[in-house]
C-alpha atoms as a PDB file:
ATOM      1  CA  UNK A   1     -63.159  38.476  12.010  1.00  0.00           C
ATOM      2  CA  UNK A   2     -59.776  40.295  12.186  1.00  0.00           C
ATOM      3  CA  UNK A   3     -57.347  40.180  15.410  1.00  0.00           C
ATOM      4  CA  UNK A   4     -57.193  43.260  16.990  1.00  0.00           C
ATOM      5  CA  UNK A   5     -53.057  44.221  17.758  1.00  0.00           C
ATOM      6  CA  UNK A   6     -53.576  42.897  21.579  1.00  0.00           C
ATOM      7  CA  UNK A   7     -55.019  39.603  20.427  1.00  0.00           C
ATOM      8  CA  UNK A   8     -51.788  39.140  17.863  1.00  0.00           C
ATOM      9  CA  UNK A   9     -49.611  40.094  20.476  1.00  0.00           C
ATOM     10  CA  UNK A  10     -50.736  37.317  23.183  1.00  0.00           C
ATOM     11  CA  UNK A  11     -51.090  34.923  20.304  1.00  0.00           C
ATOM     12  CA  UNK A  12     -47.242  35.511  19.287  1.00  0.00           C
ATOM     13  CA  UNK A  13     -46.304  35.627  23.243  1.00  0.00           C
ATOM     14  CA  UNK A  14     -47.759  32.114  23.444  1.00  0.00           C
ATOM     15  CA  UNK A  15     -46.190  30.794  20.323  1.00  0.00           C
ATOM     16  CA  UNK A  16     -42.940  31.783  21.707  1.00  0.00           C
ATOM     17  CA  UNK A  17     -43.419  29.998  24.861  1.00  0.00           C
ATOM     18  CA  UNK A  18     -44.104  26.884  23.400  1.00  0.00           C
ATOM     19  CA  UNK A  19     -41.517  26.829  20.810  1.00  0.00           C
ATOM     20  CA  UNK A  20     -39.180  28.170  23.838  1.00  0.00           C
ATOM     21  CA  UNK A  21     -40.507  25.517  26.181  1.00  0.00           C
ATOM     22  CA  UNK A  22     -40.578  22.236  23.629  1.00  0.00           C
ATOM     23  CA  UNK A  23     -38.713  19.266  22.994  1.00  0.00           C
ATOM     24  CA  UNK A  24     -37.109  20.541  19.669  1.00  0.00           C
ATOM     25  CA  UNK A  25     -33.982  22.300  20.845  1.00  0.00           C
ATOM     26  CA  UNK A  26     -33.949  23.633  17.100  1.00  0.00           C
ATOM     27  CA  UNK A  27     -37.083  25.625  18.000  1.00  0.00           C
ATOM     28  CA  UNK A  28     -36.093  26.560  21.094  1.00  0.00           C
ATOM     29  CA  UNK A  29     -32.689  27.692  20.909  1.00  0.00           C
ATOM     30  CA  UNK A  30     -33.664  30.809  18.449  1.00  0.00           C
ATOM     31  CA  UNK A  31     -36.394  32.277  20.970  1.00  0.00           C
ATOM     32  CA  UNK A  32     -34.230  31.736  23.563  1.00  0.00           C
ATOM     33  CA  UNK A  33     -31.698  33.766  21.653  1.00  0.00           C
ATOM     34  CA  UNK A  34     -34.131  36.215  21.745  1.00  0.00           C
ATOM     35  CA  UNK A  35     -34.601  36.169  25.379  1.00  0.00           C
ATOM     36  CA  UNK A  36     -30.835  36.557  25.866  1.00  0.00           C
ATOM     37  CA  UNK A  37     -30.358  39.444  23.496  1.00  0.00           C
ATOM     38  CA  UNK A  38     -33.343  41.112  25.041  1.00  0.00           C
ATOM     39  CA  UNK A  39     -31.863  40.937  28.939  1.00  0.00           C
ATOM     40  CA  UNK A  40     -34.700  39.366  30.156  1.00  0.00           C
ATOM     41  CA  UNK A  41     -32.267  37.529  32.859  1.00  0.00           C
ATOM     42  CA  UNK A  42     -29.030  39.200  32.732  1.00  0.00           C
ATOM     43  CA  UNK A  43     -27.510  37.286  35.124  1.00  0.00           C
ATOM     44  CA  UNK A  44     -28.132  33.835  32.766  1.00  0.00           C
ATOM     45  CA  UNK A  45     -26.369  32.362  30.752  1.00  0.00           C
ATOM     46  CA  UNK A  46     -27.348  31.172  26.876  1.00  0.00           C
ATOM     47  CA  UNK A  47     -27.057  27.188  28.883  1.00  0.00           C
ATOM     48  CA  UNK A  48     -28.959  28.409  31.729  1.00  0.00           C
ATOM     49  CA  UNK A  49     -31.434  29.939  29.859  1.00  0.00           C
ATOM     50  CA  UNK A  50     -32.081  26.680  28.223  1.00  0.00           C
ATOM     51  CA  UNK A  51     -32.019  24.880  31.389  1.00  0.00           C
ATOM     52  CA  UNK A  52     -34.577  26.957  32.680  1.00  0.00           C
ATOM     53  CA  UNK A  53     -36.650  27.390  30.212  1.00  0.00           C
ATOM     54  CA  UNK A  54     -39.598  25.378  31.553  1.00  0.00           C
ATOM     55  CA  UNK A  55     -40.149  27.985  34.852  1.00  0.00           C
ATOM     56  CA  UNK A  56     -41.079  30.658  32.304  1.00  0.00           C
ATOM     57  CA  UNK A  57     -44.358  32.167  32.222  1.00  0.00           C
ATOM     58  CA  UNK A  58     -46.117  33.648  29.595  1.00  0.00           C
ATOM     59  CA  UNK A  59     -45.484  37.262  31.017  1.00  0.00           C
ATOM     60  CA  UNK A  60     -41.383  36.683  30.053  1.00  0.00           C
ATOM     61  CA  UNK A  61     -42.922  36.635  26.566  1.00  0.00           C
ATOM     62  CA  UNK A  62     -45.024  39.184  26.413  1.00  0.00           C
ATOM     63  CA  UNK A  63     -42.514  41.504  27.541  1.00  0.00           C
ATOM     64  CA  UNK A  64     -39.901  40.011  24.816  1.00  0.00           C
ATOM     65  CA  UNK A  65     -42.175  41.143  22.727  1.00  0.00           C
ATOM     66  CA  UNK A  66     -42.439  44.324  24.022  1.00  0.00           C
ATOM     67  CA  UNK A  67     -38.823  45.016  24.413  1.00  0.00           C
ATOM     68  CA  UNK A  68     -38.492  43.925  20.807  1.00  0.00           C
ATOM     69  CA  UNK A  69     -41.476  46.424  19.811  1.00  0.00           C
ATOM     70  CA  UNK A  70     -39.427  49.163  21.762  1.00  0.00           C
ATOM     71  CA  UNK A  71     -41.360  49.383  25.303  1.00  0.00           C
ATOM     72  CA  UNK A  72     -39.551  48.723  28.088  1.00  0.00           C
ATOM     73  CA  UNK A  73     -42.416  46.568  29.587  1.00  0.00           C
ATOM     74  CA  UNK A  74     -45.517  44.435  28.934  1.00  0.00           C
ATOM     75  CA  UNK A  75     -47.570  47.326  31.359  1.00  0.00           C
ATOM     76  CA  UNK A  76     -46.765  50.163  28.601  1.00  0.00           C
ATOM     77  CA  UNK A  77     -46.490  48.198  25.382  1.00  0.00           C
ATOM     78  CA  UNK A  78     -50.488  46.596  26.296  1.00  0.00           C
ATOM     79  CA  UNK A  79     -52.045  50.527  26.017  1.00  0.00           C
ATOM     80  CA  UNK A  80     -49.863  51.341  22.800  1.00  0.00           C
ATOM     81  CA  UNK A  81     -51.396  48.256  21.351  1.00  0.00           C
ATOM     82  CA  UNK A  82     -55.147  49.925  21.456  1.00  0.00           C
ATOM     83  CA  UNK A  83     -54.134  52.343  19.181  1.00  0.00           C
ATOM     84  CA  UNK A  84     -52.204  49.956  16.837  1.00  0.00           C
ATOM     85  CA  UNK A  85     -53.658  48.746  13.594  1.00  0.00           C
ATOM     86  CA  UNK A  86     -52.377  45.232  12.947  1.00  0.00           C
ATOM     87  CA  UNK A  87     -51.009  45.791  10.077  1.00  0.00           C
ATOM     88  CA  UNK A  88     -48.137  47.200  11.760  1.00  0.00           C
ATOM     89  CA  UNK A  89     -47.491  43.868  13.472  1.00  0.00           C
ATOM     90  CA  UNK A  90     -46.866  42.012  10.296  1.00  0.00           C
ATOM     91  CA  UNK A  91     -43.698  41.274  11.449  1.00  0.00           C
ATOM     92  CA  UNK A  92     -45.367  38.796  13.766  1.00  0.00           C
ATOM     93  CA  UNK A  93     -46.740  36.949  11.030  1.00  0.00           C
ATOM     94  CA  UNK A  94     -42.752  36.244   9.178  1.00  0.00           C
ATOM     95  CA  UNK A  95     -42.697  32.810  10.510  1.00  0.00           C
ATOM     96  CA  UNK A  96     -45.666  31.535  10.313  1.00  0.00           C
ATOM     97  CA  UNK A  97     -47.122  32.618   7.062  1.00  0.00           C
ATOM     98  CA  UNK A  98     -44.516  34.182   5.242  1.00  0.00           C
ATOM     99  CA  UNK A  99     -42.222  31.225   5.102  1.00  0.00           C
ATOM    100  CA  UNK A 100     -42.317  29.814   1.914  1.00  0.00           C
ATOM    101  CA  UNK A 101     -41.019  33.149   0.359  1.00  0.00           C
ATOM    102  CA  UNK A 102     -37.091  33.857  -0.003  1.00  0.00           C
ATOM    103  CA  UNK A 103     -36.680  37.003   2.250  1.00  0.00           C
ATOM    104  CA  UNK A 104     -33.688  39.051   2.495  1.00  0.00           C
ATOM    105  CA  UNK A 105     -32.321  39.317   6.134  1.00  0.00           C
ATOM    106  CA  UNK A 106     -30.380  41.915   7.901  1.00  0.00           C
ATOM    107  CA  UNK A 107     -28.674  42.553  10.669  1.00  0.00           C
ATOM    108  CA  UNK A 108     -30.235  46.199  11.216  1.00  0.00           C
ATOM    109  CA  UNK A 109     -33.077  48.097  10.174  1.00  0.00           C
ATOM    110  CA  UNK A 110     -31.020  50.512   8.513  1.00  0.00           C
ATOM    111  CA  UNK A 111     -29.525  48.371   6.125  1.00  0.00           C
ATOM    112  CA  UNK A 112     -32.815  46.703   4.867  1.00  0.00           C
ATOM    113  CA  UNK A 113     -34.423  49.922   4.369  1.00  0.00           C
ATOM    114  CA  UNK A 114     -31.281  50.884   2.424  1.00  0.00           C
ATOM    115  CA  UNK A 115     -31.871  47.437   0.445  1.00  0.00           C
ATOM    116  CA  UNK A 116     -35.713  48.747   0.132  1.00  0.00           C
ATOM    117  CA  UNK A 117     -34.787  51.766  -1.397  1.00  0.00           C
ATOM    118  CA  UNK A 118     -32.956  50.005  -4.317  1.00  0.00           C
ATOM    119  CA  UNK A 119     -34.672  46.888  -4.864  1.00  0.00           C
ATOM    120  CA  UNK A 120     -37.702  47.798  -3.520  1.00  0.00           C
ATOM    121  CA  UNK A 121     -39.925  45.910  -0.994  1.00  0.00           C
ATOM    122  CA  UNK A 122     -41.661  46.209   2.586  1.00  0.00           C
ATOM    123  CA  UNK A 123     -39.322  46.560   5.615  1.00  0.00           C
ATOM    124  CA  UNK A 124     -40.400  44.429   8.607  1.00  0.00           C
ATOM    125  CA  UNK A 125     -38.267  44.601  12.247  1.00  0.00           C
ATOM    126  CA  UNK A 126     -38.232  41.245  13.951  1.00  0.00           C
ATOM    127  CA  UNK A 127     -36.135  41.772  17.000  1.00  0.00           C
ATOM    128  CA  UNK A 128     -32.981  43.860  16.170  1.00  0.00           C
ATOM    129  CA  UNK A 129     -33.070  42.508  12.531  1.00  0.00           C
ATOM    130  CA  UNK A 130     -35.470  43.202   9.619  1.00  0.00           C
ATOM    131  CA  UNK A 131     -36.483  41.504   6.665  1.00  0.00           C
ATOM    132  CA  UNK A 132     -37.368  42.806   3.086  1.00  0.00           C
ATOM    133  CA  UNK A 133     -40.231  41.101   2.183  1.00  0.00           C
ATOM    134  CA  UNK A 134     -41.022  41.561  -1.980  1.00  0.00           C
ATOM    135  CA  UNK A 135     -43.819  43.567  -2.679  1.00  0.00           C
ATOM    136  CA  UNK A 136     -45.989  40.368  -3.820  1.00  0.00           C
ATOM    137  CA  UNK A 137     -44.831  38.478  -0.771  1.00  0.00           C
ATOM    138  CA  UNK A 138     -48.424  37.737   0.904  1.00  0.00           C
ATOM    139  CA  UNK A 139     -50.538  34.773   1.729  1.00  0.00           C
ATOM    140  CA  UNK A 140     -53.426  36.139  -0.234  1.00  0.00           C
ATOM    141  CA  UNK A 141     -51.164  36.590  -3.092  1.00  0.00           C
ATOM    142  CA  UNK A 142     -49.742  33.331  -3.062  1.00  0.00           C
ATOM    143  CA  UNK A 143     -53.134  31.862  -2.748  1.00  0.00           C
ATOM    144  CA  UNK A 144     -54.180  33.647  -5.517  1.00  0.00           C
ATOM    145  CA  UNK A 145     -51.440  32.719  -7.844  1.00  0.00           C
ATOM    146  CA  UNK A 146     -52.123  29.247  -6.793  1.00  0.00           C
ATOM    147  CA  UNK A 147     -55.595  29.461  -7.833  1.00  0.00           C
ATOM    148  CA  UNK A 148     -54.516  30.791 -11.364  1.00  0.00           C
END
């Protein structure tokens, strides 16, 4: 059965918190990154932040996540969700099931979707960056070309 857009969402949210919150400072460091850039403490350091990082609770996540997805908060992003196919929350799924494909990166949305335009592809946002993903670039379809 598929995830509905909430379910993905509070699946991501506690991915995050566990890489965030784990030994591997390599996983860590980028979502905490994330926290930085998204103001969740401004008063914190990038070290602090680090420091800290075990007192967060999954509702720091969830409204990364939301910040990210433009909503200022976890309280409005949660209703816009109910009216949002998953598919539009692919960008979720980068890391985890995309990662064996060689995806262009960019700093801004507006220069993948210029990329896009003249090599073609799907335009994800992840944060304040997006990634061109080729237009073959799925699990099913690498499944299926590993089944060939």
């Amino acid at each position: 059965m598929p995830l509905c857009a909430i379910d993905l969402v509070l699946r991501q949210a506690r991915r995050v918190q566990r890489a965030a919150q784990g030994e591997s400072i390599s996983s860590a460091m980028p979502v905490l990154r994330r926290v930085h850039a998204a103001g969740l403490f401004p008063d914190q350091s990038l070290a602090a932040l680090f420091r800290q990082r075990a007192t967060f609770k999954r509702k720091h996540f969830l409204r990364l996540l939301a910040i990210e997805s433009g909503f200022p908060d976890w309280e409005r992003f949660r209703p816009a969700l109910r009216e949002r196919p998953p598919q539009e929350l692919d960008h979720f799924k980068v890391e985890e099931e995309w990662y064996a494909f060689l995806n262009n990166w960019f700093s801004t949305e507006a220069q993948a979707r210029a990329y896009a335009e003249q090599h073609g592809g799907r335009v994800l946002r992840v944060g304040r960056q997006a990634v061109v993903m080729a237009s073959d670039a799925s699990p099913a379809a690498s499944d299926a070309s590993l089944a060939s």
